[in-house]
Protein backbone atom coordinates (compact mmCIF):
# COMPACT_ATOMS: atom_id res chain seq x y z
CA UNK A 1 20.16 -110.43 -14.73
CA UNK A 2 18.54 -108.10 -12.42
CA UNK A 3 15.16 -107.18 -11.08
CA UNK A 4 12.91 -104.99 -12.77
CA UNK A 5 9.36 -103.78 -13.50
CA UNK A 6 8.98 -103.38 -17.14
CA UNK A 7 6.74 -102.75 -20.31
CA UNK A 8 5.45 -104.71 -22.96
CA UNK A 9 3.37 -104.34 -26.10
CA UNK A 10 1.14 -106.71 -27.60
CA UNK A 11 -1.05 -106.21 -30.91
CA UNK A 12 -3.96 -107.74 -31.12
CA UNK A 13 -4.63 -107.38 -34.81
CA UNK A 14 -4.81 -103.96 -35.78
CA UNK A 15 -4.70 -102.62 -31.60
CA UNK A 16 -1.70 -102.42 -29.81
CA UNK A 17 -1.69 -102.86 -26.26
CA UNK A 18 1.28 -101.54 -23.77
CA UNK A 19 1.16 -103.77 -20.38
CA UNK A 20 3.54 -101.98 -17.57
CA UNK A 21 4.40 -103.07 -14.12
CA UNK A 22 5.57 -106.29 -15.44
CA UNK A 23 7.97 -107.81 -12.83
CA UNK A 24 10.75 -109.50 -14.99
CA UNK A 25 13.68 -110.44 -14.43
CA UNK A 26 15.90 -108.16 -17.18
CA UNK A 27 19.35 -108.60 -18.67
CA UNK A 28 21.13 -105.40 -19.60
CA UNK A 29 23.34 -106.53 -21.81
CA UNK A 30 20.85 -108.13 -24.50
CA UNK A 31 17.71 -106.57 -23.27
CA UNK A 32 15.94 -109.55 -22.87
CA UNK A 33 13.35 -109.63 -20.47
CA UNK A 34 12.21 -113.08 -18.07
CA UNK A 35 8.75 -113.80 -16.36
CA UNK A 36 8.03 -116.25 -14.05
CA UNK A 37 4.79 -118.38 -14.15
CA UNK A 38 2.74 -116.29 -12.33
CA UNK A 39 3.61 -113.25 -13.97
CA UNK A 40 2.74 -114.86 -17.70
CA UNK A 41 -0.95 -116.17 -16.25
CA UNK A 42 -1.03 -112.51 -15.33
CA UNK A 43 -0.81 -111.20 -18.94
CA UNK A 44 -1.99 -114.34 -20.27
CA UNK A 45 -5.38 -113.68 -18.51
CA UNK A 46 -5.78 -110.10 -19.30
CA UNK A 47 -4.79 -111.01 -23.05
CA UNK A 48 -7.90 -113.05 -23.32
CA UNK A 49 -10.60 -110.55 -21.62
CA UNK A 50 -9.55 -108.47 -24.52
CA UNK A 51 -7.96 -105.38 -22.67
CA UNK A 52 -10.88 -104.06 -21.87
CA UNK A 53 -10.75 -100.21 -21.84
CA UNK A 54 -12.40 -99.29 -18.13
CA UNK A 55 -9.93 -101.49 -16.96
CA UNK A 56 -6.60 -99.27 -18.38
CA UNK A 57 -4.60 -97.34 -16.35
CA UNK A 58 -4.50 -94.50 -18.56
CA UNK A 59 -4.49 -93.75 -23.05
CA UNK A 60 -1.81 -92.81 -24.98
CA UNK A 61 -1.57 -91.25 -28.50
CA UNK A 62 0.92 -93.15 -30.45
CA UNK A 63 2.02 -91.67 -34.18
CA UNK A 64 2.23 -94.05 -37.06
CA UNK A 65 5.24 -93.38 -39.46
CA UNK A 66 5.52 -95.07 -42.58
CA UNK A 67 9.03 -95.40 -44.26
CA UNK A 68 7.40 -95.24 -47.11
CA UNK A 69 9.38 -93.14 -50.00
CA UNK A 70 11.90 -92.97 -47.60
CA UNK A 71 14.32 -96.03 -48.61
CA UNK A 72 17.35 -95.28 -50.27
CA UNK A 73 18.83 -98.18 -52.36
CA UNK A 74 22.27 -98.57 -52.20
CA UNK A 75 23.79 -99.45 -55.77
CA UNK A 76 25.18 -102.99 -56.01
CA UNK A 77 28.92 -102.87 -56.23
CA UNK A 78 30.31 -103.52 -59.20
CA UNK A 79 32.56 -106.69 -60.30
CA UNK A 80 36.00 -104.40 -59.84
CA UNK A 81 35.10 -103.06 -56.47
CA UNK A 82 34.37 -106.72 -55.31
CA UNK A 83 37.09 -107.96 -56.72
CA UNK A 84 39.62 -104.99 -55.16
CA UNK A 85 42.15 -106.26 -52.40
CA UNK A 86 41.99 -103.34 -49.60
């Protein structure tokens, strides 16, 4: 675990939200991410104003993808290639 400022996102129904400066304490190894008390009231707080836009730091254009079309179903394997002993 180590010190660290990080980001987080948070939708709100259909608006997402990116918080940064978030100090956290951060593992590198899973990429989990820790806040203390103080920290969570923090983002708790501006969660329920309703991030409200003359209060952000700056906008961001995010693109949507959709995967959509896109999925390519592997074939289930048959009986003889289950049963095979590699």
């Amino acid at each position: 675990m180590r010190e660290a400022l990080v980001k987080s996102t948070i939708w709100i129904g259909e608006h997402l939200h990116i918080v940064e400066d978030i100090p956290a304490q951060f593992c590198d190894e899973c990429m989990e991410q820790f806040y203390d008390e103080d920290v969570t009231d923090a983002v708790r707080r501006l969660t329920e104003l309703g991030f409200p836009a003359e209060e952000a730091k700056s906008q961001m254009t995010v693109p949507v993808f959709s995967i959509t079309g896109r999925i390519k179903r592997r074939r289930p394997a048959t009986e003889e290639e289950l049963l095979a002993d590699y």
